[in-house]
PDB file of N, CA and C in Angstrom:
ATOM      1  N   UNK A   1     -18.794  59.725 -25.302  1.00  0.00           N
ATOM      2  CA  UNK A   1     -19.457  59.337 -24.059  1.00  0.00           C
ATOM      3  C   UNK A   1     -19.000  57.927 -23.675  1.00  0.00           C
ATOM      4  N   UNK A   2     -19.032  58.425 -22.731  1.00  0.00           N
ATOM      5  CA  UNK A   2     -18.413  56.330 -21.746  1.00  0.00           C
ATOM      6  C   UNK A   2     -19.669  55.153 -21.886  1.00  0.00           C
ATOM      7  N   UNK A   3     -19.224  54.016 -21.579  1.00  0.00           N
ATOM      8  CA  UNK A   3     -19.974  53.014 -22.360  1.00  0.00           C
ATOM      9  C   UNK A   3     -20.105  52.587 -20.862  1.00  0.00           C
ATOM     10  N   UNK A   4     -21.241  51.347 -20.500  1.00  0.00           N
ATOM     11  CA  UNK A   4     -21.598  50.861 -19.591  1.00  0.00           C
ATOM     12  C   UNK A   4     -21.306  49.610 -19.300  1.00  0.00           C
ATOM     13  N   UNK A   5     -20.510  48.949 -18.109  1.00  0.00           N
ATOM     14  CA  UNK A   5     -19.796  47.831 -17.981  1.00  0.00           C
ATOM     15  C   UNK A   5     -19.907  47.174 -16.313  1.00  0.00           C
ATOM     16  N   UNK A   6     -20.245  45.772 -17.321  1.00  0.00           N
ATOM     17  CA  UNK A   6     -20.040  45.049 -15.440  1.00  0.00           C
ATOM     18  C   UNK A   6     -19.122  44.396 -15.529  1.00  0.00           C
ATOM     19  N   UNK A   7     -18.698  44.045 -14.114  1.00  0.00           N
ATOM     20  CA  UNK A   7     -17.700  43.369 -13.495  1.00  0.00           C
ATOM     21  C   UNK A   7     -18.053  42.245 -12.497  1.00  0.00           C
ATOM     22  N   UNK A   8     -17.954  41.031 -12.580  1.00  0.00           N
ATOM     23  CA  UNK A   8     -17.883  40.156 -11.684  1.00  0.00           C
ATOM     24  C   UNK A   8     -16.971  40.394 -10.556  1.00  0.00           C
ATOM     25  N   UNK A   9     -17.072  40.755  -9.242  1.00  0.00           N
ATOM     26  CA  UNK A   9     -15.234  40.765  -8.613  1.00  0.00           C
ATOM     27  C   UNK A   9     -15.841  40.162  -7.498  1.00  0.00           C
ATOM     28  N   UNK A  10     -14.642  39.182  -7.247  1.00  0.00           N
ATOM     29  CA  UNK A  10     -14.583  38.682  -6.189  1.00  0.00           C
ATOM     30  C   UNK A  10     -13.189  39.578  -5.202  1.00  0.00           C
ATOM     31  N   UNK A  11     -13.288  39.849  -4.048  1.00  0.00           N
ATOM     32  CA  UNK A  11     -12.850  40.692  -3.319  1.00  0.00           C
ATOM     33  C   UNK A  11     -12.253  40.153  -1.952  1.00  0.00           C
ATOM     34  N   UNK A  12     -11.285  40.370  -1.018  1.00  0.00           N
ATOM     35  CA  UNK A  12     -11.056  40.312   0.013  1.00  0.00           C
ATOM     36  C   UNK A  12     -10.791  41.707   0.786  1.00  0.00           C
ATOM     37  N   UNK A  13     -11.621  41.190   2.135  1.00  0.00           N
ATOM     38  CA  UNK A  13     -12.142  42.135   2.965  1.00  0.00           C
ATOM     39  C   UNK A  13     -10.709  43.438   3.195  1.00  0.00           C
ATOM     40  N   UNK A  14      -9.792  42.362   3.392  1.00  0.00           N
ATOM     41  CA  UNK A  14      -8.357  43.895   2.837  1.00  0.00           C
ATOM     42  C   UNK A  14      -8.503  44.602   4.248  1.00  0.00           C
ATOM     43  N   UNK A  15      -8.427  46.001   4.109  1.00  0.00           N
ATOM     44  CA  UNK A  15      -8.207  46.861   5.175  1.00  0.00           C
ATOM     45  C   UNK A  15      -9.410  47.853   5.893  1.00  0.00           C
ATOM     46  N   UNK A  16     -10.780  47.588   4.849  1.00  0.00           N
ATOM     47  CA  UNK A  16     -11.953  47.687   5.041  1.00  0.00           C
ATOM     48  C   UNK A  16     -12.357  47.160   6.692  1.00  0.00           C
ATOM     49  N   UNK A  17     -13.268  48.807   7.116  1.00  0.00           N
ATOM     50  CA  UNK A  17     -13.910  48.098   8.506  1.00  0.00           C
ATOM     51  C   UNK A  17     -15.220  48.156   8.165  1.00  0.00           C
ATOM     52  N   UNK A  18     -16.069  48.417   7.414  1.00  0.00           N
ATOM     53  CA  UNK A  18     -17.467  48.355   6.868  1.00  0.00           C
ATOM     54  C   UNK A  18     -17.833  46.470   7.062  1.00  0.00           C
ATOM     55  N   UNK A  19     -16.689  46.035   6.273  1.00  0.00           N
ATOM     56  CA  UNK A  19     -17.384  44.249   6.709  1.00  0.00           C
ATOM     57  C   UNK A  19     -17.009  43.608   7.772  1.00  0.00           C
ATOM     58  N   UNK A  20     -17.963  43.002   7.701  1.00  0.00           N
ATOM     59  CA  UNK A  20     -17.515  42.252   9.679  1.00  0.00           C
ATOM     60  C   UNK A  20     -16.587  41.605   9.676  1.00  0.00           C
ATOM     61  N   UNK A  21     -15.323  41.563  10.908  1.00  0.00           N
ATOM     62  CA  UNK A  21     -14.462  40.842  10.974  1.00  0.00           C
ATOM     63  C   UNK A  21     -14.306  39.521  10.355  1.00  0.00           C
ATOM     64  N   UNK A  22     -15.842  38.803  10.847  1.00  0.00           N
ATOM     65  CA  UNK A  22     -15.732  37.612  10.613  1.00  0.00           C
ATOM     66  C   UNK A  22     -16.198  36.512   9.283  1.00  0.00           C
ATOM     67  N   UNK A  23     -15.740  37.602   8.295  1.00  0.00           N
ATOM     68  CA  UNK A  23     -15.704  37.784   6.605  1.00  0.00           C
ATOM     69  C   UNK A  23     -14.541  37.832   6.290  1.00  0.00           C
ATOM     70  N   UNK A  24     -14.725  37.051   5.036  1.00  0.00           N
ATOM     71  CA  UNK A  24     -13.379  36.871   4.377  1.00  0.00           C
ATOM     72  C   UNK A  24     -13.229  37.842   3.284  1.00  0.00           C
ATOM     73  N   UNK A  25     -14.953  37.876   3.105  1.00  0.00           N
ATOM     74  CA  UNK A  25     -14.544  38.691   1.489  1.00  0.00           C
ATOM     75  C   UNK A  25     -15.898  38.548   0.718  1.00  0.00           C
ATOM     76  N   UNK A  26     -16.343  38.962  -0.268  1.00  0.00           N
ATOM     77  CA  UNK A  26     -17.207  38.856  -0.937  1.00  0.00           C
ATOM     78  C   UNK A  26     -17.253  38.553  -2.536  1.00  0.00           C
ATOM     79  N   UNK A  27     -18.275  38.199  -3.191  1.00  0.00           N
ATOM     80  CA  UNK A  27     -18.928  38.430  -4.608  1.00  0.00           C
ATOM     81  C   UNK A  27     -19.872  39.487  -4.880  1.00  0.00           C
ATOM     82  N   UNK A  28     -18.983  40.771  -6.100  1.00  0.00           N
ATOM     83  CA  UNK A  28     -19.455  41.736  -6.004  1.00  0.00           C
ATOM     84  C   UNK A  28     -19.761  42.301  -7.468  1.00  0.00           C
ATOM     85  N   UNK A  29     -21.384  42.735  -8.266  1.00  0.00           N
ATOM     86  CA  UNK A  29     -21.287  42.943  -9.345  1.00  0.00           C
ATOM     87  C   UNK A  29     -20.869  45.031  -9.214  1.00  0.00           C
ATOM     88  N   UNK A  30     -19.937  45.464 -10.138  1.00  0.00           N
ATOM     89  CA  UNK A  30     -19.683  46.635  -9.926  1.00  0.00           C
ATOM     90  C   UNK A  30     -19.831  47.185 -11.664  1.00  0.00           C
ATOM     91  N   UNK A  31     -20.834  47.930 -11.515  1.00  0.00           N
ATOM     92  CA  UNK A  31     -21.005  48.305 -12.380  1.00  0.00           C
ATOM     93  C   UNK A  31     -20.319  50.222 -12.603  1.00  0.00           C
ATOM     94  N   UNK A  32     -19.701  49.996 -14.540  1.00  0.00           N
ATOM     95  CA  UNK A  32     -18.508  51.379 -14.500  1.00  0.00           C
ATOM     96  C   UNK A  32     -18.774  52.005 -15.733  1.00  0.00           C
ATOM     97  N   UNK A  33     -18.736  53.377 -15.752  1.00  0.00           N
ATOM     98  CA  UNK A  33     -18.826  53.767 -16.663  1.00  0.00           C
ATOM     99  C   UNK A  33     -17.576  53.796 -17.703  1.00  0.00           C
ATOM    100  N   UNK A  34     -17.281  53.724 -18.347  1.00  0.00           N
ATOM    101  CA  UNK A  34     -15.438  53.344 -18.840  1.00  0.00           C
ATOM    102  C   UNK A  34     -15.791  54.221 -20.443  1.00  0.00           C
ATOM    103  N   UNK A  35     -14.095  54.046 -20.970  1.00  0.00           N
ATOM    104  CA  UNK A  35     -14.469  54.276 -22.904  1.00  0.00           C
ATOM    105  C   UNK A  35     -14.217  52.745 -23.595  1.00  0.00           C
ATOM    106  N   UNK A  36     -13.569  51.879 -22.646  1.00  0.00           N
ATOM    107  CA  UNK A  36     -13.423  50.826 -22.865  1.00  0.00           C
ATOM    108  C   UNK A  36     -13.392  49.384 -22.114  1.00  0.00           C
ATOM    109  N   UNK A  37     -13.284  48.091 -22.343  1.00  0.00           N
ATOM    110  CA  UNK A  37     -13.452  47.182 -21.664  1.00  0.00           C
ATOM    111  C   UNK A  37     -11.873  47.019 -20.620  1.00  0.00           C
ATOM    112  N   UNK A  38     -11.165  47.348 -21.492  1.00  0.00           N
ATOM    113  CA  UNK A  38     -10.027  47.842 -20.459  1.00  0.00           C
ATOM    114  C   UNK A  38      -9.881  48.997 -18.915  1.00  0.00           C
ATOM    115  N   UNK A  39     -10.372  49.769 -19.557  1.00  0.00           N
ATOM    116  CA  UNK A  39     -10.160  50.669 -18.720  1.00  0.00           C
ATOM    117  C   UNK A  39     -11.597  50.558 -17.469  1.00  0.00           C
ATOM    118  N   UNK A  40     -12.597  50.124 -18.206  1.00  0.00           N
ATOM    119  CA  UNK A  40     -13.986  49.296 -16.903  1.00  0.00           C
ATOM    120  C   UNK A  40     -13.310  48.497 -15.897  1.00  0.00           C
ATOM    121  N   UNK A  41     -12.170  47.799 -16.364  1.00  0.00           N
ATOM    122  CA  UNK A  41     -11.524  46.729 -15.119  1.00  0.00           C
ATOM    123  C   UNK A  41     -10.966  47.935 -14.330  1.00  0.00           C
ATOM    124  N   UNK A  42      -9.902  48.421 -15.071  1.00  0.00           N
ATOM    125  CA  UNK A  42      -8.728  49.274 -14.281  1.00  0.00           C
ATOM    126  C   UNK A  42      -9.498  50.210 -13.027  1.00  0.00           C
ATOM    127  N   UNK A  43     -10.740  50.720 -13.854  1.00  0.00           N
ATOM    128  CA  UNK A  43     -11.342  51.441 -12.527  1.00  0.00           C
ATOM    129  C   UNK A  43     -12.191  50.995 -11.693  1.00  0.00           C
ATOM    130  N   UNK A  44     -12.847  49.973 -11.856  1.00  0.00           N
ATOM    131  CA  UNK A  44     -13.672  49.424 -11.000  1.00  0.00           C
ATOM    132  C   UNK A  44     -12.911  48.655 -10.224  1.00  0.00           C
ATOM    133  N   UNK A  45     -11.530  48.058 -10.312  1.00  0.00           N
ATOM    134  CA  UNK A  45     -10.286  47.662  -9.079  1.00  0.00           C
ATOM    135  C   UNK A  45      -9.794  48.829  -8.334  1.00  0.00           C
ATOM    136  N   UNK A  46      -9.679  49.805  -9.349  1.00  0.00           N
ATOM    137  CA  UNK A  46      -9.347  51.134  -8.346  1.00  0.00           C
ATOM    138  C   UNK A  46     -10.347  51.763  -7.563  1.00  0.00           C
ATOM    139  N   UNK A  47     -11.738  51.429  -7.563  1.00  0.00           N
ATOM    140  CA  UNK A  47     -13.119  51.525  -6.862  1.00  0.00           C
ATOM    141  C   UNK A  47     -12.721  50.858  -5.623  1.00  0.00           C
ATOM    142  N   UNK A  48     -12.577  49.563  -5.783  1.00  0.00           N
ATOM    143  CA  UNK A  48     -12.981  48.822  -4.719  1.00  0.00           C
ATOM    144  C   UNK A  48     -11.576  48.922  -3.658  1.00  0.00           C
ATOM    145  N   UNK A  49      -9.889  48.747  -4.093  1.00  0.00           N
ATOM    146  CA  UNK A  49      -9.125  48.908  -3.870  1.00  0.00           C
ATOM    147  C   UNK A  49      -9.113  50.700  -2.855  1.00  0.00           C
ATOM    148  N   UNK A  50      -9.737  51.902  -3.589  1.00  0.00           N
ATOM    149  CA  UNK A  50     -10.151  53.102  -3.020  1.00  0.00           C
ATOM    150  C   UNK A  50     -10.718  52.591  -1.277  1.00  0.00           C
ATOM    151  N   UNK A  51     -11.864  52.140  -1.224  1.00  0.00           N
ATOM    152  CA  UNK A  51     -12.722  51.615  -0.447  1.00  0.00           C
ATOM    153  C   UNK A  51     -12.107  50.435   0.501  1.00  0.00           C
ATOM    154  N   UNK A  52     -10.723  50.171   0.482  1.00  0.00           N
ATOM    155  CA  UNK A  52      -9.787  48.946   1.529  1.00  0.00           C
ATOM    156  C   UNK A  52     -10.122  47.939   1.356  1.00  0.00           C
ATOM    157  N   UNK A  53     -10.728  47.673   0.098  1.00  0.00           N
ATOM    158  CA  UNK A  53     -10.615  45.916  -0.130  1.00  0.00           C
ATOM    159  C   UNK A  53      -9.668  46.006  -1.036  1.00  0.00           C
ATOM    160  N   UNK A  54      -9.629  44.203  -0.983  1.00  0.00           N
ATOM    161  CA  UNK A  54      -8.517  43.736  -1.658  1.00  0.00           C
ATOM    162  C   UNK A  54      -9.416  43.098  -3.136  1.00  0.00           C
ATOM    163  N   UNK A  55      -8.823  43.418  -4.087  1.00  0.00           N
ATOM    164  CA  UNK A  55      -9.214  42.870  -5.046  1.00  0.00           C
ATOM    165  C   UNK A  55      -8.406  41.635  -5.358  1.00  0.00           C
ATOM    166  N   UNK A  56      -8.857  40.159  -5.550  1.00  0.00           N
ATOM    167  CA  UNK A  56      -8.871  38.741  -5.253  1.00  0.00           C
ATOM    168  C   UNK A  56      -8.586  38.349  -7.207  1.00  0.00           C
ATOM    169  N   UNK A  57      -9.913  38.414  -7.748  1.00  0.00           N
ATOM    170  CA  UNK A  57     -10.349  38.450  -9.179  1.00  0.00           C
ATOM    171  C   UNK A  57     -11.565  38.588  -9.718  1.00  0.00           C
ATOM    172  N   UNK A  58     -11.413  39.031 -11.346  1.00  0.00           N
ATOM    173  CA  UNK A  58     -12.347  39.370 -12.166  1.00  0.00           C
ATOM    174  C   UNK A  58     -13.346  37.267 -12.168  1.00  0.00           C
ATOM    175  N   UNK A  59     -14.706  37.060 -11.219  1.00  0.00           N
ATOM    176  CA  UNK A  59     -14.785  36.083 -10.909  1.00  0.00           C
ATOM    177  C   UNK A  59     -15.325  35.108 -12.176  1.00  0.00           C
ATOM    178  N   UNK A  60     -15.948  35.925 -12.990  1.00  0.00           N
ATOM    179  CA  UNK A  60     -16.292  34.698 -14.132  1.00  0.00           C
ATOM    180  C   UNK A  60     -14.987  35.688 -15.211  1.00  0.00           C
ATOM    181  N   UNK A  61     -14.380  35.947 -15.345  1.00  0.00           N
ATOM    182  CA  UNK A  61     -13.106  36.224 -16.545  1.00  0.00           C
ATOM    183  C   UNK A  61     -13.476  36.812 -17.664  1.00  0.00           C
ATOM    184  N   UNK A  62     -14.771  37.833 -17.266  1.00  0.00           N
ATOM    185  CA  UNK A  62     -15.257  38.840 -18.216  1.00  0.00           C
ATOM    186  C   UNK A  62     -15.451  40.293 -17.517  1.00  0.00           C
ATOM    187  N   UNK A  63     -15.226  40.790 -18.526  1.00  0.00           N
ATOM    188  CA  UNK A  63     -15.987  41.982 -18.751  1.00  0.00           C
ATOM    189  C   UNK A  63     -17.136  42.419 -19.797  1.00  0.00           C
ATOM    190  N   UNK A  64     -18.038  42.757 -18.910  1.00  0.00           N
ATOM    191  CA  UNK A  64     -19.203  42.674 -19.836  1.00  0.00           C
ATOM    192  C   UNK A  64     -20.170  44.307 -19.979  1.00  0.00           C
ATOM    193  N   UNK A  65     -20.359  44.643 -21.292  1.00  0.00           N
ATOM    194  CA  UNK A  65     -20.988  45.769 -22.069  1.00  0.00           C
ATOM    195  C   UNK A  65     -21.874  45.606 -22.044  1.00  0.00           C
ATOM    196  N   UNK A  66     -23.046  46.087 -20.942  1.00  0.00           N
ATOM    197  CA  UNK A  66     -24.423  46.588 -20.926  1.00  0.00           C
ATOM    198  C   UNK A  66     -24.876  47.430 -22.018  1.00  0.00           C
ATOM    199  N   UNK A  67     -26.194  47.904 -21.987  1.00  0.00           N
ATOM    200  CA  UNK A  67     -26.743  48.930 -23.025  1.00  0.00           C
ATOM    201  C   UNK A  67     -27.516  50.046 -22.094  1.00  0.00           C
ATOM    202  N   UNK A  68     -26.984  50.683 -21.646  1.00  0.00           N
ATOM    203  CA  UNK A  68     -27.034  51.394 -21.022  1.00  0.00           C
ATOM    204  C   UNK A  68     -28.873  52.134 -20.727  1.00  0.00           C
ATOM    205  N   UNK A  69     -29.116  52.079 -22.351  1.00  0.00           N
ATOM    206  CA  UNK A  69     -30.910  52.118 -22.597  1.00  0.00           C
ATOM    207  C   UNK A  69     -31.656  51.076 -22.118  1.00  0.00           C
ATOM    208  N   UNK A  70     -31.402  50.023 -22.002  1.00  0.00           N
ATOM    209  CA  UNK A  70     -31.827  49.142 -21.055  1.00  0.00           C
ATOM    210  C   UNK A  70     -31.867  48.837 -19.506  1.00  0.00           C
ATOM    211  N   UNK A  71     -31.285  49.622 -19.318  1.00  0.00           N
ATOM    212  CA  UNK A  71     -31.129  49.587 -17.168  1.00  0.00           C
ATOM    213  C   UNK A  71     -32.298  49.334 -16.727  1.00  0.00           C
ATOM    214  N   UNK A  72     -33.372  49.502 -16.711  1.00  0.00           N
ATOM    215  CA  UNK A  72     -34.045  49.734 -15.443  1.00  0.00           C
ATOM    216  C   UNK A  72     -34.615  48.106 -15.945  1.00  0.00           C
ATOM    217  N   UNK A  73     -34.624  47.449 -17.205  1.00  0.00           N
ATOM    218  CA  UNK A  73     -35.298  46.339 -17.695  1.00  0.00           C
ATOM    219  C   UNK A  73     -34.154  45.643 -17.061  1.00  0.00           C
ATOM    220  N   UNK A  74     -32.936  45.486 -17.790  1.00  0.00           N
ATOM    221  CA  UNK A  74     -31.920  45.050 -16.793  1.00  0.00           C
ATOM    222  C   UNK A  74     -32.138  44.499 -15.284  1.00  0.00           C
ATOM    223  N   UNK A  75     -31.881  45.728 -14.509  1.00  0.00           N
ATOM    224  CA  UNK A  75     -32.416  45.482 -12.888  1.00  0.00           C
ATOM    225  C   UNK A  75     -33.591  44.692 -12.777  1.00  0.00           C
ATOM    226  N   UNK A  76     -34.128  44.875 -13.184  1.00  0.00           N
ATOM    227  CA  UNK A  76     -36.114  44.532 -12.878  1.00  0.00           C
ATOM    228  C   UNK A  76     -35.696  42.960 -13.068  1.00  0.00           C
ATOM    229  N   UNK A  77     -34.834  42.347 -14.306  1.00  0.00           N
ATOM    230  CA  UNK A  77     -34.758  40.655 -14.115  1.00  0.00           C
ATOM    231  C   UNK A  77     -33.846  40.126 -13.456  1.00  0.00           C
ATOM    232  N   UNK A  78     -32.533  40.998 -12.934  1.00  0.00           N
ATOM    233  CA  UNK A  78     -31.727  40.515 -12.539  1.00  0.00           C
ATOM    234  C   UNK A  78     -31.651  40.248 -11.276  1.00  0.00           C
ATOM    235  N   UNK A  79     -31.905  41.456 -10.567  1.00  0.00           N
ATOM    236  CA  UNK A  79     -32.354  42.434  -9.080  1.00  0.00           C
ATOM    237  C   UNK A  79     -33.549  42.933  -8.889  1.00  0.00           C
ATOM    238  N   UNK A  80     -34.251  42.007  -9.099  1.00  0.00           N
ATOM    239  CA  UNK A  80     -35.945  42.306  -8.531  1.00  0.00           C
ATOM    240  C   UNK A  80     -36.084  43.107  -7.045  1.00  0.00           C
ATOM    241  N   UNK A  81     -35.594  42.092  -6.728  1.00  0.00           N
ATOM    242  CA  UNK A  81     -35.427  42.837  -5.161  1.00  0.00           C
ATOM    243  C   UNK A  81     -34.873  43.522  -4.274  1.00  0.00           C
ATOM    244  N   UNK A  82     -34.201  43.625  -5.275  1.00  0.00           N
ATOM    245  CA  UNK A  82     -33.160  44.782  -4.863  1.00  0.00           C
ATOM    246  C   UNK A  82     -32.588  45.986  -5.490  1.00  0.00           C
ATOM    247  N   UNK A  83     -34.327  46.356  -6.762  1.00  0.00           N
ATOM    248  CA  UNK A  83     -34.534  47.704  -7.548  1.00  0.00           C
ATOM    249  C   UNK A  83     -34.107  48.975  -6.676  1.00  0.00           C
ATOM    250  N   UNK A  84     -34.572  49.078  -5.090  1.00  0.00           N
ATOM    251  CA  UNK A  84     -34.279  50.318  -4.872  1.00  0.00           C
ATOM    252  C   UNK A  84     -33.138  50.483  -4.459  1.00  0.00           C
ATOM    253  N   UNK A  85     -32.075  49.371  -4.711  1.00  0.00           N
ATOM    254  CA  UNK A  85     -30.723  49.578  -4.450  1.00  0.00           C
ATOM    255  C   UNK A  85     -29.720  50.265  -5.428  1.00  0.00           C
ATOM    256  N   UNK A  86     -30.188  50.521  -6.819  1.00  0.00           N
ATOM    257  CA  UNK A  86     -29.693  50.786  -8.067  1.00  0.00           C
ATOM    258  C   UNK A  86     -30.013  52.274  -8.025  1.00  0.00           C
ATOM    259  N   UNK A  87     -29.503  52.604  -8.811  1.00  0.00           N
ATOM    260  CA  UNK A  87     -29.656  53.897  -9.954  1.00  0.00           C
ATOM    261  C   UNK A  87     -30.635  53.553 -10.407  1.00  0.00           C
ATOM    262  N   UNK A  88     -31.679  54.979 -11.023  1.00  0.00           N
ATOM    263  CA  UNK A  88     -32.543  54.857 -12.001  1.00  0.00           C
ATOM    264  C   UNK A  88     -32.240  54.955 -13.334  1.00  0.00           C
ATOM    265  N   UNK A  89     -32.449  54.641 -14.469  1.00  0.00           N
ATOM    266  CA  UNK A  89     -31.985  54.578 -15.746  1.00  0.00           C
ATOM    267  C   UNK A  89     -31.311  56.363 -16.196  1.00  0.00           C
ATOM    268  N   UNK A  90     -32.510  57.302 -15.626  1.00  0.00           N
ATOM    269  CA  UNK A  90     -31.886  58.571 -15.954  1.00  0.00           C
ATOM    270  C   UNK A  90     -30.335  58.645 -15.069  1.00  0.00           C
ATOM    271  N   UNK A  91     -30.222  58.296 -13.655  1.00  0.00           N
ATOM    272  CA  UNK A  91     -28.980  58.493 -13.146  1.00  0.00           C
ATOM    273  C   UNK A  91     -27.596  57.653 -13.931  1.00  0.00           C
ATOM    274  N   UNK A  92     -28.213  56.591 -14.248  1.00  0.00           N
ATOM    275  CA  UNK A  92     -27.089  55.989 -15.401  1.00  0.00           C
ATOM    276  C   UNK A  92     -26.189  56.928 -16.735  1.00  0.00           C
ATOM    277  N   UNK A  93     -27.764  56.971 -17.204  1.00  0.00           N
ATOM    278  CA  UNK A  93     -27.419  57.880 -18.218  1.00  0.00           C
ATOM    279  C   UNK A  93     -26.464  59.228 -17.708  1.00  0.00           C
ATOM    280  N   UNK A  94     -27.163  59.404 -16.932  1.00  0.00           N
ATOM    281  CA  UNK A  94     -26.640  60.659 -16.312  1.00  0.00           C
ATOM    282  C   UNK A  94     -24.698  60.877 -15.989  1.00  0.00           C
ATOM    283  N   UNK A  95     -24.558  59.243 -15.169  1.00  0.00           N
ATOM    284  CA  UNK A  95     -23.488  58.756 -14.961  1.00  0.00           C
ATOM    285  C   UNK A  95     -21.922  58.572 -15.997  1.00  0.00           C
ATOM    286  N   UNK A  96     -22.371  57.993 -16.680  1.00  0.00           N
ATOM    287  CA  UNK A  96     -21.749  57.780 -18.158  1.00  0.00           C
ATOM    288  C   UNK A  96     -20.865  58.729 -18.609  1.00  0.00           C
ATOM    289  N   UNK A  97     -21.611  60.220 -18.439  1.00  0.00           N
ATOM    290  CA  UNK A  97     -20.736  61.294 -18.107  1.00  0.00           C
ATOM    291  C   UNK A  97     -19.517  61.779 -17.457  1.00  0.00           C
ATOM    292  N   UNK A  98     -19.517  60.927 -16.237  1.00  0.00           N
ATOM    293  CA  UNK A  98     -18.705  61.180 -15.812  1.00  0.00           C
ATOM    294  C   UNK A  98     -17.415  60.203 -15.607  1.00  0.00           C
ATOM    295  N   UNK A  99     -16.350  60.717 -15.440  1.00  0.00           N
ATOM    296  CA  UNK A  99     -15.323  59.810 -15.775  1.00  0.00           C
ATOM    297  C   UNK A  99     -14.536  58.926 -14.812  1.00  0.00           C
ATOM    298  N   UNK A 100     -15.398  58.855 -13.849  1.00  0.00           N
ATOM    299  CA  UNK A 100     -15.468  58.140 -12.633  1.00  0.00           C
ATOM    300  C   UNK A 100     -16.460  57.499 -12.015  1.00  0.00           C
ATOM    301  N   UNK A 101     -17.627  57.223 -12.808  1.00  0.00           N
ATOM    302  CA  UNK A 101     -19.125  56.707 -12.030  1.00  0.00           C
ATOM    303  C   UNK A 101     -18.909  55.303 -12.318  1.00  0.00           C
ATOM    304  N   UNK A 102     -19.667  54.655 -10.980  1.00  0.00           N
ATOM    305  CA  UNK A 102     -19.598  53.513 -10.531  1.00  0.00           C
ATOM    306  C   UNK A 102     -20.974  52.980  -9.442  1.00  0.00           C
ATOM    307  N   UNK A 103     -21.019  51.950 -10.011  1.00  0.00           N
ATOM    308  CA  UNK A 103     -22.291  51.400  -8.886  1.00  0.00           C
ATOM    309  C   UNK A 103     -22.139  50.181  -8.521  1.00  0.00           C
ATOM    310  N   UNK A 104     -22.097  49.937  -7.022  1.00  0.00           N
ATOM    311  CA  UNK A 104     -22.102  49.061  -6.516  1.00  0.00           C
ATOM    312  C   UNK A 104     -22.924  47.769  -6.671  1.00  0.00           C
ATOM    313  N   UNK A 105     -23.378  46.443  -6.907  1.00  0.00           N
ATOM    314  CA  UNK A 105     -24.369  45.766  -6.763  1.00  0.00           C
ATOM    315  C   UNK A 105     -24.339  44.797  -5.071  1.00  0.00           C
ATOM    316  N   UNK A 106     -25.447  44.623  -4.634  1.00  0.00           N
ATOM    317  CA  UNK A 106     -25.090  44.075  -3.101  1.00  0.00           C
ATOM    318  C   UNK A 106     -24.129  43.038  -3.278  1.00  0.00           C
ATOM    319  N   UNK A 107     -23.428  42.771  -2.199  1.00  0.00           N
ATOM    320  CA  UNK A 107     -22.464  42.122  -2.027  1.00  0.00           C
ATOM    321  C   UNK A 107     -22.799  40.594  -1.131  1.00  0.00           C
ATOM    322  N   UNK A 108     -21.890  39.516  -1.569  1.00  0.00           N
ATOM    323  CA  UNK A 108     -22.466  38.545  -1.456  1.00  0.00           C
ATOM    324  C   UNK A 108     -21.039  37.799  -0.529  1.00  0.00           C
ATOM    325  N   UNK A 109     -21.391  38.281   0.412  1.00  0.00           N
ATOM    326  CA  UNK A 109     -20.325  37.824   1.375  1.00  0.00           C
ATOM    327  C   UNK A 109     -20.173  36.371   1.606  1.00  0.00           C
ATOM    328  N   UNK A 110     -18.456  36.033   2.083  1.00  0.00           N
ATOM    329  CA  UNK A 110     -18.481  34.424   2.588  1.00  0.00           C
ATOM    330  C   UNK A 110     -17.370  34.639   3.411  1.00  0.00           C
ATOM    331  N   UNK A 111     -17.659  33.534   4.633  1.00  0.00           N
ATOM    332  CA  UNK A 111     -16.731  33.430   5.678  1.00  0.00           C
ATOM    333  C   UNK A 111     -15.370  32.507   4.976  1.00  0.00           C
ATOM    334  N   UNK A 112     -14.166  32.963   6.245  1.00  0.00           N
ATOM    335  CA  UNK A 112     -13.198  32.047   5.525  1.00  0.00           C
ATOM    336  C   UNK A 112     -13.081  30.083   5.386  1.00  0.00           C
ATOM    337  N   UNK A 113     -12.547  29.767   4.247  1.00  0.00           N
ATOM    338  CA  UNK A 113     -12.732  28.439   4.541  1.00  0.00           C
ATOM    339  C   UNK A 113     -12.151  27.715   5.902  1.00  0.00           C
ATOM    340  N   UNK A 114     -13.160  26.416   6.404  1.00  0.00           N
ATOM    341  CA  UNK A 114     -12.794  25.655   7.374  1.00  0.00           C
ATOM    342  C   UNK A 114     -11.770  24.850   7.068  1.00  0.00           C
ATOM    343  N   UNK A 115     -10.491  24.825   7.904  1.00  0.00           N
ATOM    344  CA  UNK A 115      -9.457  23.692   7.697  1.00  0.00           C
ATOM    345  C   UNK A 115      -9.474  22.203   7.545  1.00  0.00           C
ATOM    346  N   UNK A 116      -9.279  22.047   6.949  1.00  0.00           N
ATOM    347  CA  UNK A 116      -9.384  20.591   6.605  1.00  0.00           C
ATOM    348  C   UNK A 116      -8.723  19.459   7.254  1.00  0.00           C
TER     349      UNK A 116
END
């Protein structure tokens, strides 16, 4: 069974029309089901890359192994407010299964920098 993994990514808006023009790009946690910490990057770039962004970088230079039995405690401290944006712990579980599941966390958009 696949193991549970986040991703820091920072992203550019790329070829995507979902974000507003007047975005450069975002900070995005993407959470993957993977067999390894390798292969959590490879597909969660091929997630977002799928979807016409540009993938920029992995923004803090980890990849990081959740416990998958923990989700919903997880969310509840991380994403209080934004619980009904997640999976429920059974859909996780559920997820893991498959060899392509992925979850988005909201995205934390920024305009491009002002010239100096």
């Amino acid at each position: 069974m696949n193991q549970l993994f986040l991703l820091n990514l920072q992203i550019g808006r790329g070829q995507n029309r979902e974000m507003p023009s007047h975005l450069a790009g975002a900070f995005v946690a993407v959470y993957v089901a993977a067999a390894n910490h390798e292969a959590a990057l490879v597909q969660g770039v091929a997630q977002i890359q799928a979807r016409d962004y540009e993938f920029i970088d992995l923004a803090d230079g980890k990849v990081h192994q959740l416990d998958p039995l923990q989700w919903d405690e997880y969310v509840a401290g991380v994403w209080p407010e934004f619980r009904e944006h997640f999976p429920t712990q059974a859909e996780v579980m559920a997820g893991l299964a498959s060899p392509d599941w992925v979850c988005f966390g909201p995205f934390a958009a920024y305009e491009p920098s002002a010239p100096n």
